[in-house]
C-alpha atoms as a PDB file:
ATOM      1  CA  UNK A   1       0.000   0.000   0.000  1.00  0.00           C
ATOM      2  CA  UNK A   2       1.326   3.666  -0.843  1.00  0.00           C
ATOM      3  CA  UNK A   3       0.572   6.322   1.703  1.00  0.00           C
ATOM      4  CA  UNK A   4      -0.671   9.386  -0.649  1.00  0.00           C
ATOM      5  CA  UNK A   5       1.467  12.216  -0.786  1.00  0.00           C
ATOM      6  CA  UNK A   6       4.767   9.990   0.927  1.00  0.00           C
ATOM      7  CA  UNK A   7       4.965   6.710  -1.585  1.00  0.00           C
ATOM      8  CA  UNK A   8       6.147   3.213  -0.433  1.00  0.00           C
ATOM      9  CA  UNK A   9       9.085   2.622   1.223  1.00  0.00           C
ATOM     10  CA  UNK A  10      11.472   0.512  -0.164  1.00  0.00           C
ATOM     11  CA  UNK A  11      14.880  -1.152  -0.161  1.00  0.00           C
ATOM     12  CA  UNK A  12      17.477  -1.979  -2.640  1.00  0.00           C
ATOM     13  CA  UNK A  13      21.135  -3.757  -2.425  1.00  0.00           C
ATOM     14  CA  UNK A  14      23.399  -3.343  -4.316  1.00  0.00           C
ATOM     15  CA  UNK A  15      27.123  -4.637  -4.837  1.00  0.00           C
ATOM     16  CA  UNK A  16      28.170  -1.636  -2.848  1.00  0.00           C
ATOM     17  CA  UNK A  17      25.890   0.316  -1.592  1.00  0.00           C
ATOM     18  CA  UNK A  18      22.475   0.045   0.429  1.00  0.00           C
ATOM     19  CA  UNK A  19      19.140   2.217  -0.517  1.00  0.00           C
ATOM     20  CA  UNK A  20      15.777   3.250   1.251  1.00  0.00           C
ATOM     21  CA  UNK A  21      13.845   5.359  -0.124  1.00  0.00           C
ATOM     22  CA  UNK A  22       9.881   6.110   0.035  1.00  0.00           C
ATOM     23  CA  UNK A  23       8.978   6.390  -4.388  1.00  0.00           C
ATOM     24  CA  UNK A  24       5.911   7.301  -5.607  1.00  0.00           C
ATOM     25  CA  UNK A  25       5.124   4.517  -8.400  1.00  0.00           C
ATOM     26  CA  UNK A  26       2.167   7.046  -9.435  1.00  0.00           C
ATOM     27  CA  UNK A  27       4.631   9.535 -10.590  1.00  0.00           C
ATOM     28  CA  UNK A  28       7.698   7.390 -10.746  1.00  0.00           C
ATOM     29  CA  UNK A  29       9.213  10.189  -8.335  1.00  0.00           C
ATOM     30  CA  UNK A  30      11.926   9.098  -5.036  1.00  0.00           C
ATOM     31  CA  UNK A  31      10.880  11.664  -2.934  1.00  0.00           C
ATOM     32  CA  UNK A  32      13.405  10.764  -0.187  1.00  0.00           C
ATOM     33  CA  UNK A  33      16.569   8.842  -0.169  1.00  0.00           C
ATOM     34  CA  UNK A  34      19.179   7.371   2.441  1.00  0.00           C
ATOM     35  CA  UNK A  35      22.294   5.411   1.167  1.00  0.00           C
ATOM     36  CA  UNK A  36      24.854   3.431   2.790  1.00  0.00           C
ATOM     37  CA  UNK A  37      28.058   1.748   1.609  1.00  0.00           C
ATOM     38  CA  UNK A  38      28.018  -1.748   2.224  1.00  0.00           C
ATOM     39  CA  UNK A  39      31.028  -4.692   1.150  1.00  0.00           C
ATOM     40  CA  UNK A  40      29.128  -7.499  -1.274  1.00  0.00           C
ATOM     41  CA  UNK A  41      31.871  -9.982   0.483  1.00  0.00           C
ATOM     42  CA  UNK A  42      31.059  -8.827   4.020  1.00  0.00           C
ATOM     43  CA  UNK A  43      29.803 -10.784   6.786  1.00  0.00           C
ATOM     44  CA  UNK A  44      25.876 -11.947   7.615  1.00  0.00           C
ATOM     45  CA  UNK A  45      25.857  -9.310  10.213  1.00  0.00           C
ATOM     46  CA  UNK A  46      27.704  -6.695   8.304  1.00  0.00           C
ATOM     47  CA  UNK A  47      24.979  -6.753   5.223  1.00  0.00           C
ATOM     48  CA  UNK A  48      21.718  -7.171   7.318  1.00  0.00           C
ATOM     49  CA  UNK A  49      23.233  -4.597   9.940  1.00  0.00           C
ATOM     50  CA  UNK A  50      23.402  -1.833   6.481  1.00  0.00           C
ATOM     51  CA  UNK A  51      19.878  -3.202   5.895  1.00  0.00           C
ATOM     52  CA  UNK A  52      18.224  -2.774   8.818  1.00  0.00           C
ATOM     53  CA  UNK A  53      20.026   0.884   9.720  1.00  0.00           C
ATOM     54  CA  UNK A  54      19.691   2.219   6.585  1.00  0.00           C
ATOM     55  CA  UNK A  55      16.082   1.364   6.339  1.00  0.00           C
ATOM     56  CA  UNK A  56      15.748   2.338  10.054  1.00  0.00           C
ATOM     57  CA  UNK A  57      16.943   5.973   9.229  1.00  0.00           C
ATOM     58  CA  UNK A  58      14.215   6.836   6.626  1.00  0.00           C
ATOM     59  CA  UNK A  59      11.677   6.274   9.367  1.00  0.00           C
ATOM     60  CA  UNK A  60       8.444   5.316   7.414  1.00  0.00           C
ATOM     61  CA  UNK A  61       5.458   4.772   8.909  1.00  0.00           C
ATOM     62  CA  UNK A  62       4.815   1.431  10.718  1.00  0.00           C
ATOM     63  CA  UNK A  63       2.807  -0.967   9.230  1.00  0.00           C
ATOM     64  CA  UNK A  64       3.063  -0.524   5.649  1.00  0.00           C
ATOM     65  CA  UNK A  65       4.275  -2.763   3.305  1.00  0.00           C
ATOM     66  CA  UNK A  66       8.301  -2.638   1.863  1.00  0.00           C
ATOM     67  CA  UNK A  67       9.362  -3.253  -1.616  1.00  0.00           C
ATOM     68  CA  UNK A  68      12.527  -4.953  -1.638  1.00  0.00           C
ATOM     69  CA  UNK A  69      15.391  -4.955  -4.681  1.00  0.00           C
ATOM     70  CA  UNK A  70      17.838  -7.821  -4.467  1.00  0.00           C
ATOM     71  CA  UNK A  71      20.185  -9.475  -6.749  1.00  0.00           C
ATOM     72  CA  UNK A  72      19.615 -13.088  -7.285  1.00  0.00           C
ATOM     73  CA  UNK A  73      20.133 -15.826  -6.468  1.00  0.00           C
ATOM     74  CA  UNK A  74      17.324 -15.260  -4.243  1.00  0.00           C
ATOM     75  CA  UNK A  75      13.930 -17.080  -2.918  1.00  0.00           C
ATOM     76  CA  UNK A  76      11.986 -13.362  -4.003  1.00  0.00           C
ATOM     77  CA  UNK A  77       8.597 -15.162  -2.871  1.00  0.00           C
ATOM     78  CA  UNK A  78      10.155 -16.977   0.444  1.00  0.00           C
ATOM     79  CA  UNK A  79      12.592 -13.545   1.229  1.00  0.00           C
ATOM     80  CA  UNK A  80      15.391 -16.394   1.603  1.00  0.00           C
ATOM     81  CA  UNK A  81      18.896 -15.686   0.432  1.00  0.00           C
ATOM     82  CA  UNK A  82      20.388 -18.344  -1.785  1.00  0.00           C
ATOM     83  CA  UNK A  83      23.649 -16.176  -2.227  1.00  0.00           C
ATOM     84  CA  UNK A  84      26.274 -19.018  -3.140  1.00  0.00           C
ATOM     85  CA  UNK A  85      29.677 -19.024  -6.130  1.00  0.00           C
ATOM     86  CA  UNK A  86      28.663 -15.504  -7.094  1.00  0.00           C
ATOM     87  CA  UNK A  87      31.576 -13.808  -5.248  1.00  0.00           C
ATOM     88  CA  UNK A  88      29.006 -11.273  -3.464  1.00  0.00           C
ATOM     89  CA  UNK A  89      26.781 -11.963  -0.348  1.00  0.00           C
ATOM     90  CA  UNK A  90      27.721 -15.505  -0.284  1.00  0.00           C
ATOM     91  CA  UNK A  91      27.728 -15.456   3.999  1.00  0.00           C
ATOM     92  CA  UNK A  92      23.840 -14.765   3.533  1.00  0.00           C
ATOM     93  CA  UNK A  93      22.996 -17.985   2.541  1.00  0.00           C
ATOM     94  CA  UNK A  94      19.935 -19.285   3.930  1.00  0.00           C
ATOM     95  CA  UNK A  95      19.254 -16.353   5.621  1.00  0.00           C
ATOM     96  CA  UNK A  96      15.294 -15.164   6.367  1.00  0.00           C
ATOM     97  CA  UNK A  97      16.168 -11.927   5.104  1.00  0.00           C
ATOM     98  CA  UNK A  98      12.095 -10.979   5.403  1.00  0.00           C
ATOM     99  CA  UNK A  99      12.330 -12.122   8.862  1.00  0.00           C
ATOM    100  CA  UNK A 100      15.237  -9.941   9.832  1.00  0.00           C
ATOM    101  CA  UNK A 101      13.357  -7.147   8.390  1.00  0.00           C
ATOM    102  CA  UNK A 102      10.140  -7.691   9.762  1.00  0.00           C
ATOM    103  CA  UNK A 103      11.896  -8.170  13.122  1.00  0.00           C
ATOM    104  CA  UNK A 104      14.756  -5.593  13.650  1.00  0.00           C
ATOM    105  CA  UNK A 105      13.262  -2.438  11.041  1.00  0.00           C
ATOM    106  CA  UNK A 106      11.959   0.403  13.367  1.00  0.00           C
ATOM    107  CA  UNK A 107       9.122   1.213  12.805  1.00  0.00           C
ATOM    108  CA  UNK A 108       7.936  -1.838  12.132  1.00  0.00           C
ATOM    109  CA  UNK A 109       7.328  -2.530   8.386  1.00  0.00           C
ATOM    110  CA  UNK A 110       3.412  -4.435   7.669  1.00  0.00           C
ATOM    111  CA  UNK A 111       5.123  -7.140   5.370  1.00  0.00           C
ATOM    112  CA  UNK A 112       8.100  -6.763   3.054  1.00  0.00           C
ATOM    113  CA  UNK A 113       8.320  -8.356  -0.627  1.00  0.00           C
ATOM    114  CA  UNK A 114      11.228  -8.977  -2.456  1.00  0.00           C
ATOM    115  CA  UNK A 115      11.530  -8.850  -6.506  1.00  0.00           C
ATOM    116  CA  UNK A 116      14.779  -8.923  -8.877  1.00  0.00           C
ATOM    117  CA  UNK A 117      16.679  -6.000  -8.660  1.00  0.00           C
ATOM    118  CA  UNK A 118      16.498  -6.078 -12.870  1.00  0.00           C
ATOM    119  CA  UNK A 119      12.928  -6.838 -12.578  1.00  0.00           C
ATOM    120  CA  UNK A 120      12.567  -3.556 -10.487  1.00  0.00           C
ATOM    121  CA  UNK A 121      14.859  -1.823 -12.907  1.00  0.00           C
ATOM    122  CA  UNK A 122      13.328  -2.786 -15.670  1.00  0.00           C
ATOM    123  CA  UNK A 123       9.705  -2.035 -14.414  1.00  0.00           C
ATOM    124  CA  UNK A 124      10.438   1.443 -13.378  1.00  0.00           C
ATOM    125  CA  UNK A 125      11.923   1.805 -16.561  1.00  0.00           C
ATOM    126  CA  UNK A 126       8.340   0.569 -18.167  1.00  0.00           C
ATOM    127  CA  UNK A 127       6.310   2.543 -16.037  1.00  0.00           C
ATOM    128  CA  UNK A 128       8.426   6.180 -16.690  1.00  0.00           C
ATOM    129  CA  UNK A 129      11.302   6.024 -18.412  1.00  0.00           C
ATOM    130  CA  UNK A 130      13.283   4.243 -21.860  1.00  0.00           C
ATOM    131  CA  UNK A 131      10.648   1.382 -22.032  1.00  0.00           C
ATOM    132  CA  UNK A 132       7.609   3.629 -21.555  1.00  0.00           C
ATOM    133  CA  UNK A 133       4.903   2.476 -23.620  1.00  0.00           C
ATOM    134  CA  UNK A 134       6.769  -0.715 -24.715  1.00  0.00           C
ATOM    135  CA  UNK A 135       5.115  -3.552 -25.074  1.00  0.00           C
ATOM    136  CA  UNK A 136       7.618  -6.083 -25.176  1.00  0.00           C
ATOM    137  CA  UNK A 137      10.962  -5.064 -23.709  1.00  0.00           C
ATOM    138  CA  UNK A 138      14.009  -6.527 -22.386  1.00  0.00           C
ATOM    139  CA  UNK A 139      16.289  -4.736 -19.839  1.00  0.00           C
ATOM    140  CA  UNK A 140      19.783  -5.639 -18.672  1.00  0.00           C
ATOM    141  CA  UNK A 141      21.946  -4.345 -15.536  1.00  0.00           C
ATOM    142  CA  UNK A 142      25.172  -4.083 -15.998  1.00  0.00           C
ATOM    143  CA  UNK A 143      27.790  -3.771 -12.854  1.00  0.00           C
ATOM    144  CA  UNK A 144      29.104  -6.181 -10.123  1.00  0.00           C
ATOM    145  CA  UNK A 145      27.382  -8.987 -12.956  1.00  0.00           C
ATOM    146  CA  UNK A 146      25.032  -8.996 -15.409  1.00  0.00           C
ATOM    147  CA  UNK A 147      21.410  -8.866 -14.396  1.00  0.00           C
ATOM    148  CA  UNK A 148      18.228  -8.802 -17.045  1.00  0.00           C
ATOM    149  CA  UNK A 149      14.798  -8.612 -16.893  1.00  0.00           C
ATOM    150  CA  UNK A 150      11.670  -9.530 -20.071  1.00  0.00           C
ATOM    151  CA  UNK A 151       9.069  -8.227 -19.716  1.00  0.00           C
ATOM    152  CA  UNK A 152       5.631  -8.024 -21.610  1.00  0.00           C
ATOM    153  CA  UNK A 153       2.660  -5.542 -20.912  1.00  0.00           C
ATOM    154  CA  UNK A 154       4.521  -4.551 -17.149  1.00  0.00           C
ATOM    155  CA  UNK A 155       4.890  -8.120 -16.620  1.00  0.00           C
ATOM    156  CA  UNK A 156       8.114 -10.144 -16.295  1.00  0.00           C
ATOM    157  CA  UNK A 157       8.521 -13.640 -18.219  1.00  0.00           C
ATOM    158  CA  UNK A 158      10.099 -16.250 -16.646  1.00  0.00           C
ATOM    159  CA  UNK A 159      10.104 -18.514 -19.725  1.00  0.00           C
ATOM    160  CA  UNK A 160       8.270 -18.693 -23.005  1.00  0.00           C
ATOM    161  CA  UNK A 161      10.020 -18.203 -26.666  1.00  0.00           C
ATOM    162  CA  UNK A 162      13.626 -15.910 -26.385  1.00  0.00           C
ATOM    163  CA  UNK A 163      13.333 -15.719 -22.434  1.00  0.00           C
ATOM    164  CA  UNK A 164      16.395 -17.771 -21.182  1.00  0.00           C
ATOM    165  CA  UNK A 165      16.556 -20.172 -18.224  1.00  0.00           C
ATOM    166  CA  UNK A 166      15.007 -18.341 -15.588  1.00  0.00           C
ATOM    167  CA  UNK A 167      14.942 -15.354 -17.347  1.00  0.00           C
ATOM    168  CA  UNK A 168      18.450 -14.957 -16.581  1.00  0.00           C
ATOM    169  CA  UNK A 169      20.819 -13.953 -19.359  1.00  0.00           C
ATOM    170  CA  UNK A 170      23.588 -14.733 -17.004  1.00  0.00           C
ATOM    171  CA  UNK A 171      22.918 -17.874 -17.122  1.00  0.00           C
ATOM    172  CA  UNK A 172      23.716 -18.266 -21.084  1.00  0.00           C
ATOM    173  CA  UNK A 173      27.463 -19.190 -22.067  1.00  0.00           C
ATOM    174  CA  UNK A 174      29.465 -17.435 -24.171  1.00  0.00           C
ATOM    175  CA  UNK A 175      32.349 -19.119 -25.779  1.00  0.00           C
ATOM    176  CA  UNK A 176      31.762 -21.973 -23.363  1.00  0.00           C
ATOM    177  CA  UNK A 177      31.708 -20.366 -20.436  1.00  0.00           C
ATOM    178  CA  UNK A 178      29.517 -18.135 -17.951  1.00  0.00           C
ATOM    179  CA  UNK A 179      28.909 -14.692 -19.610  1.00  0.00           C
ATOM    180  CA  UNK A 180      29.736 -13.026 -16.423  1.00  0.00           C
ATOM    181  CA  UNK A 181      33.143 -14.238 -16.893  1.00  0.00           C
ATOM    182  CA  UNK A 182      33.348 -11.850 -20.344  1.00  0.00           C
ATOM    183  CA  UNK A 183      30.472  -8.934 -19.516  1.00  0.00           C
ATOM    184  CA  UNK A 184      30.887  -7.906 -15.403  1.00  0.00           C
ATOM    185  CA  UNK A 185      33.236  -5.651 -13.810  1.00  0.00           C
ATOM    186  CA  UNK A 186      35.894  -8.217 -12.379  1.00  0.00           C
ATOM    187  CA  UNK A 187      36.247  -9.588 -16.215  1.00  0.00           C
ATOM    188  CA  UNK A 188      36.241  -6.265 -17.688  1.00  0.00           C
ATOM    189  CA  UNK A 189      39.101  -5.294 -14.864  1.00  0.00           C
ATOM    190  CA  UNK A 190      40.847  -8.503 -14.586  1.00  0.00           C
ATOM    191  CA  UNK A 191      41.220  -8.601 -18.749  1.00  0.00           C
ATOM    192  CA  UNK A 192      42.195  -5.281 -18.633  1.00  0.00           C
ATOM    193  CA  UNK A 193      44.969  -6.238 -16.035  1.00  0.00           C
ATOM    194  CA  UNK A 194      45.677  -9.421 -18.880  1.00  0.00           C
ATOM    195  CA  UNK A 195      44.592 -11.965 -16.965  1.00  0.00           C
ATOM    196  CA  UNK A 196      41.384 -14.459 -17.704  1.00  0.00           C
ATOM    197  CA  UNK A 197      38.241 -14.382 -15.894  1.00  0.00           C
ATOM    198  CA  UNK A 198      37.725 -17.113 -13.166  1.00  0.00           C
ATOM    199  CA  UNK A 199      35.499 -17.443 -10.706  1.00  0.00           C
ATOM    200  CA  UNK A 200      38.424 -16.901  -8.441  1.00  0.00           C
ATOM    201  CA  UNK A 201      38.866 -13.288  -9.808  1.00  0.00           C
ATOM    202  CA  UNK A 202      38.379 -11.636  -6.709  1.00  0.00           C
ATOM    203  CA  UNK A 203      41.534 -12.302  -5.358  1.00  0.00           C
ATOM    204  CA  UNK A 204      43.049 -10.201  -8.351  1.00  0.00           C
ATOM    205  CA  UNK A 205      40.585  -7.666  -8.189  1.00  0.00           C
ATOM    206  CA  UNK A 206      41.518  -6.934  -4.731  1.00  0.00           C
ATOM    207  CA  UNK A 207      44.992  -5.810  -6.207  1.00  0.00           C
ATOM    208  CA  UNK A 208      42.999  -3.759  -9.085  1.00  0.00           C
ATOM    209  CA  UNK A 209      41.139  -1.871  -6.537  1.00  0.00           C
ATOM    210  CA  UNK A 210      43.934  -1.243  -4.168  1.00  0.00           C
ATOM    211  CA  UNK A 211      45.256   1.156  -7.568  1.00  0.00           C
ATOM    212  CA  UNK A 212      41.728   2.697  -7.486  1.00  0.00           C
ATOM    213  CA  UNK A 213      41.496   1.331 -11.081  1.00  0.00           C
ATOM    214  CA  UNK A 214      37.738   0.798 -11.768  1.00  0.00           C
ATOM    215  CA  UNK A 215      35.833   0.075 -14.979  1.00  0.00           C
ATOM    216  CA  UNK A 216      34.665   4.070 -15.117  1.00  0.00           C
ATOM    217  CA  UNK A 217      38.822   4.505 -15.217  1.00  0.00           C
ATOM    218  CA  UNK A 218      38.955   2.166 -17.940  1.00  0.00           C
ATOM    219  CA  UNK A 219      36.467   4.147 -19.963  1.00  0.00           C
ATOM    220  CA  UNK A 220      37.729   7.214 -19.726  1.00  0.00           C
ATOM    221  CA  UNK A 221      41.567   5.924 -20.784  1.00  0.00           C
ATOM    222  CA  UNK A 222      39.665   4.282 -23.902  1.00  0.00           C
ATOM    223  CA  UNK A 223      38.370   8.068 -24.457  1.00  0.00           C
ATOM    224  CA  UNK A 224      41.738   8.701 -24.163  1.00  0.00           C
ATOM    225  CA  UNK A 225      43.182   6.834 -26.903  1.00  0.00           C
ATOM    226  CA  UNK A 226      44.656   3.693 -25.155  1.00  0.00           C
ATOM    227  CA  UNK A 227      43.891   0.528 -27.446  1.00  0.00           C
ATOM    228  CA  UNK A 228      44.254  -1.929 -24.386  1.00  0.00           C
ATOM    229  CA  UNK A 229      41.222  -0.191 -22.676  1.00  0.00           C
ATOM    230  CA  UNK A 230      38.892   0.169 -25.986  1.00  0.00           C
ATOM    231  CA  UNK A 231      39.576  -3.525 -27.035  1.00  0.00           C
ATOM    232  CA  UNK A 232      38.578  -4.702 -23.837  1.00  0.00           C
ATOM    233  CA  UNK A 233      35.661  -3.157 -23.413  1.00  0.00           C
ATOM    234  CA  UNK A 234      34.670  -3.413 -26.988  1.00  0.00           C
ATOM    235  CA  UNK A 235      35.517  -7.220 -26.715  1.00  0.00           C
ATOM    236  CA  UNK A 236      33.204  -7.368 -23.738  1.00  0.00           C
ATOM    237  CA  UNK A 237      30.032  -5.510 -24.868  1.00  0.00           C
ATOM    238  CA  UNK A 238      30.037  -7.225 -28.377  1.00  0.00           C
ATOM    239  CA  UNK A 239      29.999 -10.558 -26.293  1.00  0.00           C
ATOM    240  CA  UNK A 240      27.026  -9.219 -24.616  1.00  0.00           C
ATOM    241  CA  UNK A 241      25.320  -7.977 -27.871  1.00  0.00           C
ATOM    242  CA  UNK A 242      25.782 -11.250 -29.508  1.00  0.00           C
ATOM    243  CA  UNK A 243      24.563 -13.853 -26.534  1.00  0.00           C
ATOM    244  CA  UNK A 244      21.336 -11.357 -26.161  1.00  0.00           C
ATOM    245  CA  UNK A 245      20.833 -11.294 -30.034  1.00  0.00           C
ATOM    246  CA  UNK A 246      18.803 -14.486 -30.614  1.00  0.00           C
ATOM    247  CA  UNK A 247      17.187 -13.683 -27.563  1.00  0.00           C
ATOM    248  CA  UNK A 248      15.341 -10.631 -28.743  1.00  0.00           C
ATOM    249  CA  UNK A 249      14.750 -11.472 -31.983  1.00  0.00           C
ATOM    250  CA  UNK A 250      13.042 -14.928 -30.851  1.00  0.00           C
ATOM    251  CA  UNK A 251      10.939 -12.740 -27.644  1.00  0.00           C
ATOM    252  CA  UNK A 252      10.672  -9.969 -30.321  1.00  0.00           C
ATOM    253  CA  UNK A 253      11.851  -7.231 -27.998  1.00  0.00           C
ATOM    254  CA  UNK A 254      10.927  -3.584 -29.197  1.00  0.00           C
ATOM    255  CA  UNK A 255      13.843  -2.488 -27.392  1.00  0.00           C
ATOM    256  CA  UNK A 256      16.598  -3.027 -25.066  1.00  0.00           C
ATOM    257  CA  UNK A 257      17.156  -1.268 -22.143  1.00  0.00           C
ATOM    258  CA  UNK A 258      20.690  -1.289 -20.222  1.00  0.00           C
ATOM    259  CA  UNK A 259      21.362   0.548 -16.512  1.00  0.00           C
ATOM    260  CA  UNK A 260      23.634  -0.128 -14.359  1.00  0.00           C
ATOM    261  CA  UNK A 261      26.951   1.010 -13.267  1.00  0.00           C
ATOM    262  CA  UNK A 262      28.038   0.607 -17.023  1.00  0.00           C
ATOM    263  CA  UNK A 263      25.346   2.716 -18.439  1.00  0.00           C
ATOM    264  CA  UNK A 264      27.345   5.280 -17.720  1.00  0.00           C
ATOM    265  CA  UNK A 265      29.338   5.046 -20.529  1.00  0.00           C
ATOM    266  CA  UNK A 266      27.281   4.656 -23.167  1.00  0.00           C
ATOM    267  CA  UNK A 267      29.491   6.257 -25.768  1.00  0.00           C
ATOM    268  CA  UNK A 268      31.726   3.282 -25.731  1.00  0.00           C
ATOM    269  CA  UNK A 269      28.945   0.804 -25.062  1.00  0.00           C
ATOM    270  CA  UNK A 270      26.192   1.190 -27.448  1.00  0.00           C
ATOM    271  CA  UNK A 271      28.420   0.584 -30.513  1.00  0.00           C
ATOM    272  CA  UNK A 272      29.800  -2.466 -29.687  1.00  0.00           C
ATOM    273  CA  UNK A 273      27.034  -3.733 -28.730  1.00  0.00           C
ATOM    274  CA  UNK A 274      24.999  -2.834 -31.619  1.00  0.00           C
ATOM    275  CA  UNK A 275      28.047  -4.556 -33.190  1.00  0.00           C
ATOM    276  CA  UNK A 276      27.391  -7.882 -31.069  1.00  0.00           C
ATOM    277  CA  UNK A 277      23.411  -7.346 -31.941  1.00  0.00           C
ATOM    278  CA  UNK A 278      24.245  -7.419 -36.029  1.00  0.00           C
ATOM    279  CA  UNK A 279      20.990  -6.186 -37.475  1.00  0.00           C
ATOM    280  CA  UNK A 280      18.943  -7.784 -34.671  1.00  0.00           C
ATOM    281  CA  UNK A 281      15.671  -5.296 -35.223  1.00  0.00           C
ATOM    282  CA  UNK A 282      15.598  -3.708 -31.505  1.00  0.00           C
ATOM    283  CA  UNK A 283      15.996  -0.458 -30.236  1.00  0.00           C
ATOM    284  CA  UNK A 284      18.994   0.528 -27.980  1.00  0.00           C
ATOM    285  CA  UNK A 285      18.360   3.118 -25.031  1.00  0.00           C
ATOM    286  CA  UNK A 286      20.052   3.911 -22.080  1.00  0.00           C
ATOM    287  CA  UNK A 287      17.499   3.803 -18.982  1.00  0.00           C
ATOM    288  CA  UNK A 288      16.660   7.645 -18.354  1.00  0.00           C
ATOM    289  CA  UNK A 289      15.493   7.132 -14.650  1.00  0.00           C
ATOM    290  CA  UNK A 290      19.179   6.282 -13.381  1.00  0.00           C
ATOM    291  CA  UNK A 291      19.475   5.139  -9.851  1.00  0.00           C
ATOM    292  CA  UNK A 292      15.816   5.495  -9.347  1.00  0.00           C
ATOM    293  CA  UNK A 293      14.626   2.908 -11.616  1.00  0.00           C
ATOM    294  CA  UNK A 294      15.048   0.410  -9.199  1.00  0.00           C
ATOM    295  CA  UNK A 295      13.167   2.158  -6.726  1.00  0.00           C
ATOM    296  CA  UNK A 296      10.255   3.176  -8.432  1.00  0.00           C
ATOM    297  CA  UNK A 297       9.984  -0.750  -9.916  1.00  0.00           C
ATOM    298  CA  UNK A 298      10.202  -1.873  -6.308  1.00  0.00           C
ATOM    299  CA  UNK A 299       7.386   0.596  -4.880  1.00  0.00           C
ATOM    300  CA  UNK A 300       5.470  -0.468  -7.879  1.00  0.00           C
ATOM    301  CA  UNK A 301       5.474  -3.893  -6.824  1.00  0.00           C
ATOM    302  CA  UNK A 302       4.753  -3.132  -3.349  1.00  0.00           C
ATOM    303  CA  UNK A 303       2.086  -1.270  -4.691  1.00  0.00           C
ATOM    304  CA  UNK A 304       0.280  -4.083  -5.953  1.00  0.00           C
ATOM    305  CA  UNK A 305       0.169  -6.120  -2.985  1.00  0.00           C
ATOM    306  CA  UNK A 306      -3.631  -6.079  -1.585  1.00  0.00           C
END
């Protein structure tokens, strides 16, 4: 339920950062925000303790009901963490995340329901920004990994034709191997640095980030001029374009979205991934509601909850 004039509260994680905010799905506005940093590889209590303070300090009213933004994997319906070989939130695992919510969130929060935090994306997106008046549209997240949403009429698919397992685009190889390990910041960073993806990347990525070097660093030395930086991330985004291609063509997407982290810098992104697309007939946008498409999706789904 959305309390006129103050909008739902709601929560989303992120790979490095924690949001509340009480958004107005009505007119897809965040009319109050609190953010706090929080460490994907951190402990149980170290997550959940960013959770519950951050939501704590926007002080909604008791009794209403939370939308909640999370990565996956996740039990969305069950609010049960099912973090596990995804480098991020992995201590989670198994965790009653609803529960700890419910329980510890002053004032108390009426019920809280989780949803993908691409699925929120890409529904604020539908409801106010790029995929306004779209009726078939796909949307992908790009940051920490790869996250994607399809969605018809305001709806997300789970399956049906050109919707991959679980809806997840993540989940589709390329080259033989997880896409994360070509299109995600610790393969963008860790080719960069000429090494291969792995899912023990981390461990080199902690040397990366001890330099401050971050994919937004990479983009602006492939402004620049420097080859090694523009091939990467040309390599990386034509991968993407080319394991979404069949993909859209078979759900017969109008257009594709992309937010995230990488949106950013979508003067390097969109044309090598329009390369990767080939003449794949969809529309390329950058999502126009930034950080607050995520938001607005997740009041919208609160929203809806009788």
């Amino acid at each position: 339920m959305t309390t006129p004039g103050r909008g739902s509260p709601v929560l989303e994680l992120g790979g490095t950062h924690v949001t509340a905010a009480l958004a107005d799905p009505g007119t897809a506005t965040v009319l109050r925000r609190v953010r706090q940093p929080v460490h994907a590889r951190g402990s149980a209590e170290h997550v959940l303790g960013a959770l519950v303070r951050c939501a704590g300090e926007l002080d909604a009213p008791a009794g209403q009901v939370w939308g909640v933004a999370v990565p996956g994997p996740f039990d969305h319906e069950k609010g049960i963490a099912r973090f596990a070989g995804v480098g991020k939130f992995d201590d989670l695992y198994g965790i009653d995340v609803r529960a700890v919510l419910l329980d510890a969130v002053w004032p108390r929060p009426g019920e809280a329901v989780f949803l993908n935090d691409a699925h929120a994306f890409l529904l604020g997106e539908w409801r106010a920004g790029a995929a306004r008046g779209q009726h078939r549209c796909v949307g992908v997240t790009l940051g920490t990994g790869v996250g994607s949403a399809f969605m018809v009429a305001g709806r997300v698919r789970h399956e049906g034709p050109g919707v991959p397992p679980q809806g997840r685009i993540d989940l589709v190889a390329a080259g033989g191997r997880p896409l994360e390990e070509s299109v995600s910041r610790r393969a963008i960073l860790a080719r960069y640095a000429g090494a291969d993806a792995s899912p023990d990347l981390h461990l080199n990525l902690d040397l990366n980030l001890n330099l401050d070097v971050d994919v937004s660093e990479v983009a602006d030395r492939a402004r620049a001029g420097e080859r090694r930086a523009r091939r990467v991330l040309d390599e990386a985004f034509t991968t993407l374009g080319a394991v979404l291609a069949p993909h859209l063509r078979d759900f017969e997407a109008s257009v594709l979205v992309v937010g995230g982290a990488m949106a950013a810098s979508w003067d390097l992104l969109r044309p090598a991934l329009r390369a990767g697309l080939r003449d794949t007939p969809v529309t390329l946008r950058p999502a126009r509601l930034g950080e607050d498409a995520a938001l607005v999706g997740a009041a919208a789904h609160a929203a809806a909850v009788p």
